[in-house]
C-alpha atoms as a PDB file:
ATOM      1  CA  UNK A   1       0.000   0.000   0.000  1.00  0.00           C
ATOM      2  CA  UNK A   2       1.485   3.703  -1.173  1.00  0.00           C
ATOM      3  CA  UNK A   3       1.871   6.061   2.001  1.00  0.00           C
ATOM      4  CA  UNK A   4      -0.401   9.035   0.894  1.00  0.00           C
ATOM      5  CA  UNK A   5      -2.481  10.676  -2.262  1.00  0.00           C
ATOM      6  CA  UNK A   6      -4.290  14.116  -2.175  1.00  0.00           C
ATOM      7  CA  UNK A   7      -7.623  14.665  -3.705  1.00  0.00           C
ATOM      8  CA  UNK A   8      -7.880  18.393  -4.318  1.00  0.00           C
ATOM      9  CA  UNK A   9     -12.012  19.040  -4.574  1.00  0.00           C
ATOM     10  CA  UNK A  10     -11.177  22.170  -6.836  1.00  0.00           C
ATOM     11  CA  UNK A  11     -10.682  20.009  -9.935  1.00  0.00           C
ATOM     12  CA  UNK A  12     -14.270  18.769  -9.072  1.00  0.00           C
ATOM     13  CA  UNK A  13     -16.085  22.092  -9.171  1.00  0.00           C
ATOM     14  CA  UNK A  14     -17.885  24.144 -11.365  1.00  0.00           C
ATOM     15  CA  UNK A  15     -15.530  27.009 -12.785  1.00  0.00           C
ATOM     16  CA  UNK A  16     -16.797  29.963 -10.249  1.00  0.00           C
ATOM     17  CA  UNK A  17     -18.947  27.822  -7.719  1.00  0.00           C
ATOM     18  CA  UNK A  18     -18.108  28.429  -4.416  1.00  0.00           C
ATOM     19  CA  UNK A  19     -20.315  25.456  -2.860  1.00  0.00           C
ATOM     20  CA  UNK A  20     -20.448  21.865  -3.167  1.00  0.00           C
ATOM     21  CA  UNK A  21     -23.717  20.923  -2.388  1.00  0.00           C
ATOM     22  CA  UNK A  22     -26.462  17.369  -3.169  1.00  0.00           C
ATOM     23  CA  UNK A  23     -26.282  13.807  -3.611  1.00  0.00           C
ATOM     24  CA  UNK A  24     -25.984  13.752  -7.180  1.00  0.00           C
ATOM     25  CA  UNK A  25     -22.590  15.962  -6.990  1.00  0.00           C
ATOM     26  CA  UNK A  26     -21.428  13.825  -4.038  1.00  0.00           C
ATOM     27  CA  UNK A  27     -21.838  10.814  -6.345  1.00  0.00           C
ATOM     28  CA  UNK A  28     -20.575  12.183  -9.110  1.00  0.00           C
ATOM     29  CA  UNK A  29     -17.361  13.208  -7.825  1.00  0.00           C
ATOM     30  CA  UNK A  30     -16.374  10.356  -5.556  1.00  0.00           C
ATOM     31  CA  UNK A  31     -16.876   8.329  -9.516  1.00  0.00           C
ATOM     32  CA  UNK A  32     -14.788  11.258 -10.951  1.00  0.00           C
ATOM     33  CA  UNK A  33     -12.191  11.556  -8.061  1.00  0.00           C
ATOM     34  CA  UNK A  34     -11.684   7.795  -7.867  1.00  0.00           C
ATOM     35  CA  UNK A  35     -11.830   7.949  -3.985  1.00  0.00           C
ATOM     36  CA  UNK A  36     -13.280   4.348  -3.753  1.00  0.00           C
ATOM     37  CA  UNK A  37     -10.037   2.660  -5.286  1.00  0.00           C
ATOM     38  CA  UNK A  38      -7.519   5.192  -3.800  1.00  0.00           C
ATOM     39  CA  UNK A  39      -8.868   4.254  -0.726  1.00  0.00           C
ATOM     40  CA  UNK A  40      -7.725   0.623  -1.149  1.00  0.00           C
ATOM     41  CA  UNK A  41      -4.543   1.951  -2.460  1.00  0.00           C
ATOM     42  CA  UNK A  42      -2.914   4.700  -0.324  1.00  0.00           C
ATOM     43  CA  UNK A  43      -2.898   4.809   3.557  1.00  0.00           C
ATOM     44  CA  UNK A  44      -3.676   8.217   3.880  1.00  0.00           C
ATOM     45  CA  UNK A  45      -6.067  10.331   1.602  1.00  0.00           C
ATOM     46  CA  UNK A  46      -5.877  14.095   2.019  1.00  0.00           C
ATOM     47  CA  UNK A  47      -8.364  16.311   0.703  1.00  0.00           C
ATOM     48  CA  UNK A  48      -7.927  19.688   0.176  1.00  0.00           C
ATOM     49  CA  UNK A  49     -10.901  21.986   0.259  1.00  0.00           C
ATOM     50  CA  UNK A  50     -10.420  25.323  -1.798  1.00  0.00           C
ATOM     51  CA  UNK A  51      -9.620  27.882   0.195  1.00  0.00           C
ATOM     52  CA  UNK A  52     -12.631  30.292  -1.315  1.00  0.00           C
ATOM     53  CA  UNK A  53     -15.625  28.172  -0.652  1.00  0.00           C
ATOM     54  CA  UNK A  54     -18.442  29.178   1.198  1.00  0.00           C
ATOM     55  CA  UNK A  55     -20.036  26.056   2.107  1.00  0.00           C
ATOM     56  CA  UNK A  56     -20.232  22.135   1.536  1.00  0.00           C
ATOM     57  CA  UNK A  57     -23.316  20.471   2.461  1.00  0.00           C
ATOM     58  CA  UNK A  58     -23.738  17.507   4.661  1.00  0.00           C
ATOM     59  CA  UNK A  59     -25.608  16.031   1.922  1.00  0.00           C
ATOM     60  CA  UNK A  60     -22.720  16.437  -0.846  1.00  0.00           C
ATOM     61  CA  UNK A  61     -19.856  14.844   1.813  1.00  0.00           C
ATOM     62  CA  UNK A  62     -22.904  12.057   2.341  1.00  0.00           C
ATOM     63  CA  UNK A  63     -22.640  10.371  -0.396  1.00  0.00           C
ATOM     64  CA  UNK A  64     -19.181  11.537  -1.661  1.00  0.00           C
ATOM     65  CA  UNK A  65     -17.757   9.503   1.222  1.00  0.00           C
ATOM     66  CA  UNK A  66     -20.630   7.118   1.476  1.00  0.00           C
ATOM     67  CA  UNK A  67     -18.953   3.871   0.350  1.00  0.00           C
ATOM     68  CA  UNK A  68     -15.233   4.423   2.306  1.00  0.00           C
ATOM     69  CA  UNK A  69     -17.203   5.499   5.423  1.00  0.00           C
ATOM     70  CA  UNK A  70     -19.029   2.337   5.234  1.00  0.00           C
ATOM     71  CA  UNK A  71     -16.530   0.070   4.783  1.00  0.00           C
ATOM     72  CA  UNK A  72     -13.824   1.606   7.344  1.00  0.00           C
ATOM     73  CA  UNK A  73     -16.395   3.302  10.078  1.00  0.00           C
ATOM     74  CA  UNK A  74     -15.928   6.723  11.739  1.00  0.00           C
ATOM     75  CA  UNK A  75     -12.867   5.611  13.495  1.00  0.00           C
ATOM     76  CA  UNK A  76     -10.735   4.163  10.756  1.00  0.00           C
ATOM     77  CA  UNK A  77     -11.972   6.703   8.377  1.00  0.00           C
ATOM     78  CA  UNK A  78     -10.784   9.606  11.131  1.00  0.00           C
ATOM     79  CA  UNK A  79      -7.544   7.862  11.045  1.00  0.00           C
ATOM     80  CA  UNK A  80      -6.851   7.687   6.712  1.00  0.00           C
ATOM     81  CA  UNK A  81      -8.388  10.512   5.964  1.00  0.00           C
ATOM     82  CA  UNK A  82      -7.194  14.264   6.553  1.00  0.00           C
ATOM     83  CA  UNK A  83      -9.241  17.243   5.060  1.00  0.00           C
ATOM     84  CA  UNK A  84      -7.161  20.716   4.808  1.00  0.00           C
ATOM     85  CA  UNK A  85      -9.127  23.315   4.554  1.00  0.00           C
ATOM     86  CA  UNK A  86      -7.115  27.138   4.347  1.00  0.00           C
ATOM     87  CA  UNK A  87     -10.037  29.128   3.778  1.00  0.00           C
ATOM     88  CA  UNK A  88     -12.487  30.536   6.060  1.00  0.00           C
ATOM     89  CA  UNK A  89     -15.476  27.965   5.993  1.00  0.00           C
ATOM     90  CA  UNK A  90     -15.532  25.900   9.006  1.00  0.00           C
ATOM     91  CA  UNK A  91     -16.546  21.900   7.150  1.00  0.00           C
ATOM     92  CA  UNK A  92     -16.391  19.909  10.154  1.00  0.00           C
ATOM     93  CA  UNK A  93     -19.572  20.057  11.781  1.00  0.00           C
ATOM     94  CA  UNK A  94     -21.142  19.426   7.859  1.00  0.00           C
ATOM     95  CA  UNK A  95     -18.342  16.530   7.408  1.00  0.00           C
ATOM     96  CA  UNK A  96     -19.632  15.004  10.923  1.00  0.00           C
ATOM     97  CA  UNK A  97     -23.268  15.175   9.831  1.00  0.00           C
ATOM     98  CA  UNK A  98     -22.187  13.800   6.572  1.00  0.00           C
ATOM     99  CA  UNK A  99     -20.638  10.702   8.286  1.00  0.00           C
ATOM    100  CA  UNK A 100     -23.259  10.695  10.996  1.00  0.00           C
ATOM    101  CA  UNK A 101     -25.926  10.118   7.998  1.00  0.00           C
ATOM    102  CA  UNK A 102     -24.034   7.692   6.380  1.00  0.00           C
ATOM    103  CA  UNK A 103     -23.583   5.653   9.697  1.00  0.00           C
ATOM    104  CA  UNK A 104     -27.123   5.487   9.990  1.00  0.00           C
ATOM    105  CA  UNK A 105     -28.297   4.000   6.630  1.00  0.00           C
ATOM    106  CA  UNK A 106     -25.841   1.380   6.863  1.00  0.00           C
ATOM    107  CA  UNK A 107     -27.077   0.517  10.674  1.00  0.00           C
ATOM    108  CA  UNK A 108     -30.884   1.044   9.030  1.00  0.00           C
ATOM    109  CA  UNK A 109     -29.911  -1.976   6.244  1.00  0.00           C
END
């Protein structure tokens, strides 16, 4: 397994957007990003967050982390996964809702 990878979410976004935000853009860019198969690759995935977003919705990280979430669990996914953010928006509290949504349709199955 490869030490580390970074997934930069500005290659993901529309030219000028300044939020990520639904399922369908989750989904789309964990396909386009690849994040599923890095994940079995690299020990440590770091995602970047451009620095001039506003906001990224708990709904977007749902289902843009949805299937590494599920198969590693909060913990484990705590531990691999490191999101820098060096803008102003404060993601964690969306992130946690995110995973906390996730958590709960896999316990629901």
């Amino acid at each position: 397994m490869k030490d580390e990878i970074i997934i930069d979410l500005n290659k993901f976004r529309t030219p000028e957007a300044k939020v990520f935000t639904g399922r369908d853009r989750g989904v789309t860019v964990r396909g386009k990003s690849e994040i599923d198969k890095l994940e079995n690759e690299y020990k440590k995935i770091i995602i970047i967050i451009p620095s001039d977003l506003y906001s990224i919705n708990p709904s977007f990280f749902e289902e843009f982390l949805y299937n590494v979430v599920k198969k590693l669990g909060k913990d484990e996914f705590n531990k691999r996964f490191e999101f820098i953010n060096a803008g102003e928006y404060e993601h964690q509290e969306d992130l946690e809702e995110g995973i906390k949504r996730i958590l709960r349709r896999t316990n629901a199955l």
